[in-house]
Protein backbone atom coordinates (compact mmCIF):
# COMPACT_ATOMS: atom_id res chain seq x y z
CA UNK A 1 0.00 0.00 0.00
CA UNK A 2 1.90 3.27 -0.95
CA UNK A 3 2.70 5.56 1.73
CA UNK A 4 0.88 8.28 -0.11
CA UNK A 5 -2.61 6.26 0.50
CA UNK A 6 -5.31 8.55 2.75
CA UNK A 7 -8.43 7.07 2.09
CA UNK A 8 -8.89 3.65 2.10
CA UNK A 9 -12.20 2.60 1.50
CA UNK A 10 -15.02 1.13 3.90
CA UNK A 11 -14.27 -2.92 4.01
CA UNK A 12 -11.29 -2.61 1.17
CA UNK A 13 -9.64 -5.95 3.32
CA UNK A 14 -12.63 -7.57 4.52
CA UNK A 15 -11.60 -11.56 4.03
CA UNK A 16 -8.20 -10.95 2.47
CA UNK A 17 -4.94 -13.18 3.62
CA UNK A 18 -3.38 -10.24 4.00
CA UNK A 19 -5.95 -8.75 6.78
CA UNK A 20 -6.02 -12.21 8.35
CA UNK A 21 -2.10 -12.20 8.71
CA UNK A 22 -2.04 -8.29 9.83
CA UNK A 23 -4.88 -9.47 12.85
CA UNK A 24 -2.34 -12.20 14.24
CA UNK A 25 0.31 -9.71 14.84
CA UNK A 26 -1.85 -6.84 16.15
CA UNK A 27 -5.49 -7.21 16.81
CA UNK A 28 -5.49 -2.74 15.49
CA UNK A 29 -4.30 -3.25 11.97
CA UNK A 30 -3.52 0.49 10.65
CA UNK A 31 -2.37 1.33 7.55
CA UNK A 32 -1.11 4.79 6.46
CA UNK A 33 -2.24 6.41 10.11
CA UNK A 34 -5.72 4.68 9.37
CA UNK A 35 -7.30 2.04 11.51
CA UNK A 36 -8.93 -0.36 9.29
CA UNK A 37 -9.85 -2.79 11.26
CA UNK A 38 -10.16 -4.03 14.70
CA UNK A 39 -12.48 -6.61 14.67
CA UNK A 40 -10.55 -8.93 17.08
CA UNK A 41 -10.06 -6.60 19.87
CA UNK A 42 -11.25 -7.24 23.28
CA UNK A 43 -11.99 -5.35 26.31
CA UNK A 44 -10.67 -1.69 26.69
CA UNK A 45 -8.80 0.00 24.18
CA UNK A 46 -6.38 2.22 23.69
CA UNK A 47 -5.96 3.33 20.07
CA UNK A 48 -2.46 4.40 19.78
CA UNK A 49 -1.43 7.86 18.78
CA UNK A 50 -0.71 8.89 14.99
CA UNK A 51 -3.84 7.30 14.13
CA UNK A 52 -6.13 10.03 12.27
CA UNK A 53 -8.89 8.24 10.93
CA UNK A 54 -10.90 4.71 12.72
CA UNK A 55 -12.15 3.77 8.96
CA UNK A 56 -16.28 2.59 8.51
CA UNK A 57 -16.70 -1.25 10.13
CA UNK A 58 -13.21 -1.10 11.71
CA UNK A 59 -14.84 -2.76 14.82
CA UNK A 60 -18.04 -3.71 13.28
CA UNK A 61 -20.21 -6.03 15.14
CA UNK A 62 -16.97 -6.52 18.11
CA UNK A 63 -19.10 -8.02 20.57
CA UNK A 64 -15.75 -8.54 23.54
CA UNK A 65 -15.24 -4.47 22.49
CA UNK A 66 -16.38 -2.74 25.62
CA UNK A 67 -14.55 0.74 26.00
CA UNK A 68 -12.26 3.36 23.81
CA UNK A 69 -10.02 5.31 24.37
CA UNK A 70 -8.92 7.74 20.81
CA UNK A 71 -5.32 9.78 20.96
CA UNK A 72 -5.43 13.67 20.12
CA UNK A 73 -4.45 12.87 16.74
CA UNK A 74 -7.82 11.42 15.68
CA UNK A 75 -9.56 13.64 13.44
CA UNK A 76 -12.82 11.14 12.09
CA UNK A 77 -14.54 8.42 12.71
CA UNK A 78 -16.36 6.78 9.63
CA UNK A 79 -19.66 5.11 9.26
CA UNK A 80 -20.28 1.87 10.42
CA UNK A 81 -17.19 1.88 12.59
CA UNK A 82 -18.50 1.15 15.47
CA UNK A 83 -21.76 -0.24 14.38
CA UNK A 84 -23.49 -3.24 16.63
CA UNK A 85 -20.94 -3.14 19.21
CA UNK A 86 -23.17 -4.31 22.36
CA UNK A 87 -20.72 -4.29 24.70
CA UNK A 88 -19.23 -1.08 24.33
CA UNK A 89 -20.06 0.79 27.07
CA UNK A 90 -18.16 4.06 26.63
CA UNK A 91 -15.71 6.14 24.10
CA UNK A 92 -13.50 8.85 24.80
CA UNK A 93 -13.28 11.36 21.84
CA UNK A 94 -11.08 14.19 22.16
CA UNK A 95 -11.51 17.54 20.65
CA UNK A 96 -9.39 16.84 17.36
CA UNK A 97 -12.78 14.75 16.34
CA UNK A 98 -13.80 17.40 13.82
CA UNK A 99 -16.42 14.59 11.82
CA UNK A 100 -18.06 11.50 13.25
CA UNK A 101 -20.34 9.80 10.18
CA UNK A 102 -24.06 8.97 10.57
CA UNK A 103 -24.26 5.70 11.54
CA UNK A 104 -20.72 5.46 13.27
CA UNK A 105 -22.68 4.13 16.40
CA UNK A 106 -25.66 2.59 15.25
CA UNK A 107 -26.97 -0.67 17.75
CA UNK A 108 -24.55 0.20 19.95
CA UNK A 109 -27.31 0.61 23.00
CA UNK A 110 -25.00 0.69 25.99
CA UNK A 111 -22.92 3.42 24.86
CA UNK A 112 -21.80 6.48 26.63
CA UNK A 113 -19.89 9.01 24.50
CA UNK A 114 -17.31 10.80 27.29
CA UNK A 115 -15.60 14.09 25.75
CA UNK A 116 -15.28 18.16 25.92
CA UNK A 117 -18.21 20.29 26.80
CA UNK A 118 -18.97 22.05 23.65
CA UNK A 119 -16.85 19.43 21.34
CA UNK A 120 -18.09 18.72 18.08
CA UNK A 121 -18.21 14.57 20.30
CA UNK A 122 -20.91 16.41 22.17
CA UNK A 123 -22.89 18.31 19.47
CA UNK A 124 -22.98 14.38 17.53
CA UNK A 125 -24.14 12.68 20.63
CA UNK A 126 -27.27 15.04 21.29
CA UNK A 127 -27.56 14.36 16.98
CA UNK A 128 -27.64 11.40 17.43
CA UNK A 129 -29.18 10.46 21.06
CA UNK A 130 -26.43 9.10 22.70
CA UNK A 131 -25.81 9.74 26.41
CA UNK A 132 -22.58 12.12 26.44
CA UNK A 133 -20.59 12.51 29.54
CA UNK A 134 -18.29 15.88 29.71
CA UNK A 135 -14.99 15.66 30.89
CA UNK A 136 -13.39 17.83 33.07
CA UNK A 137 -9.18 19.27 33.08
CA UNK A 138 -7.19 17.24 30.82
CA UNK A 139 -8.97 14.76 28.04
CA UNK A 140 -9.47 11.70 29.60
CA UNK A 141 -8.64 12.42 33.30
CA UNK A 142 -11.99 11.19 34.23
CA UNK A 143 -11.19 7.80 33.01
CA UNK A 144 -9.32 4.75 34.17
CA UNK A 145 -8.05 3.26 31.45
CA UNK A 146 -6.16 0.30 33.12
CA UNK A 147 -9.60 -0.66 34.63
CA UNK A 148 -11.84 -3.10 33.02
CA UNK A 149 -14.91 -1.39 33.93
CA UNK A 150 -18.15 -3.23 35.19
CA UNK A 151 -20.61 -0.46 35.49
CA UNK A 152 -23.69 -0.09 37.69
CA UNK A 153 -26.14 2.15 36.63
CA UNK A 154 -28.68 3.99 38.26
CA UNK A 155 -31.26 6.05 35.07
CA UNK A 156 -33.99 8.81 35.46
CA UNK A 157 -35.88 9.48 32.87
CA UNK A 158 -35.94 12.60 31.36
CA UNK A 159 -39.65 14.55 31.21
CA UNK A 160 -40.92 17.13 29.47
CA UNK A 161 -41.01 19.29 32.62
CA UNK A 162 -37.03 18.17 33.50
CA UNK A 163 -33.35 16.57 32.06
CA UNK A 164 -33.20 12.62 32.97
CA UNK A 165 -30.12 11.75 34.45
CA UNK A 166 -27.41 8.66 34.33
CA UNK A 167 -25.25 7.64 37.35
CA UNK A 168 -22.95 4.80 36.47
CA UNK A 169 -20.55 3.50 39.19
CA UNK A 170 -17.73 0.65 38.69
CA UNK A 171 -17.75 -1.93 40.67
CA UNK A 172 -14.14 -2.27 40.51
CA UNK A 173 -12.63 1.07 40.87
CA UNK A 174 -15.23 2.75 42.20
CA UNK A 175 -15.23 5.84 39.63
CA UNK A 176 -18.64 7.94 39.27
CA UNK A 177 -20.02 8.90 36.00
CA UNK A 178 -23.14 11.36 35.94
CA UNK A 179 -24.71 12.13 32.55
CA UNK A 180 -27.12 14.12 31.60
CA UNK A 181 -30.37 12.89 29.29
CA UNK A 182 -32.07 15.74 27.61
């Protein structure tokens, strides 16, 4: 793949040798700053820095996927990328996240988008009716990324009259998450 390559299109390895091979030595295969695919990932996360783009089905239907973390340098997240993830529970996007496709999160029911008040993450998350948790001080600080999370959650429903809210506690580590739901 020439170095040169920035768009590389939506399933271009799907069932390809060569994707098979690239999954046994890394379950994040990225090409050219691009992840395209992640489909054998489990558990928490971290996408490393230098990646830019997480390209559409990257992590399509990863059922043991259950949080993300994205570097700075992450600028979009494609369509389908995340799509039918069940497990994930939550995704840190920082501010760099200038586009986030239609359909990027689609039957992914247990996710909580965490980011930036006023971050294009939280104008896509109202979009698109996911429950959006803002971060406070540095990106990420409010997360524990060496924790496997196993969240207990405690939900009022929003009314017409008042916001809903979302408490989620870890079992584990104890860390609090309140969210609103407007």
């Amino acid at each position: 793949i020439p170095s040169g390559a920035t768009d590389i299109g939506n399933y271009a390895f799907r069932g390809t040798k060569w994707l098979k091979k690239r999954r046994a030595e890394n379950p994040l295969v990225i090409v050219n700053h691009i992840l395209i695919d992640g489909q054998t990932s489990s558990g928490n996360i971290i996408i490393p820095d230098g990646v830019t783009e997480i390209s559409g089905g990257a992590f399509e239907e990863c059922s043991a996927l259950t949080g993300i973390q994205l570097p700075k340098s992450v600028k979009n997240i494609r369509y389908a990328a995340f799509k039918g993830c069940r497990n994930l529970t939550g995704i840190t996007v920082p501010e760099s996240v200038t586009s986030i496709d239609d359909g990027a999160f689609s039957e992914c029911g247990k996710l909580t988008i965490f980011g930036k008040e006023g971050s294009y993450a939280q104008t896509f998350a109202k979009q698109a009716e996911i429950p959006f948790s803002i971060l406070g001080g540095v990106q990420g600080d409010n997360i524990n990324p060496s924790c496997s999370h196993t969240w207990n959650t405690a939900t009022t429903k929003a009314t017409t009259a008042q916001n809903g809210s979302i408490t989620k506690t870890c079992t584990k580590c104890g860390q609090k998450i309140a969210e609103t739901i407007y």
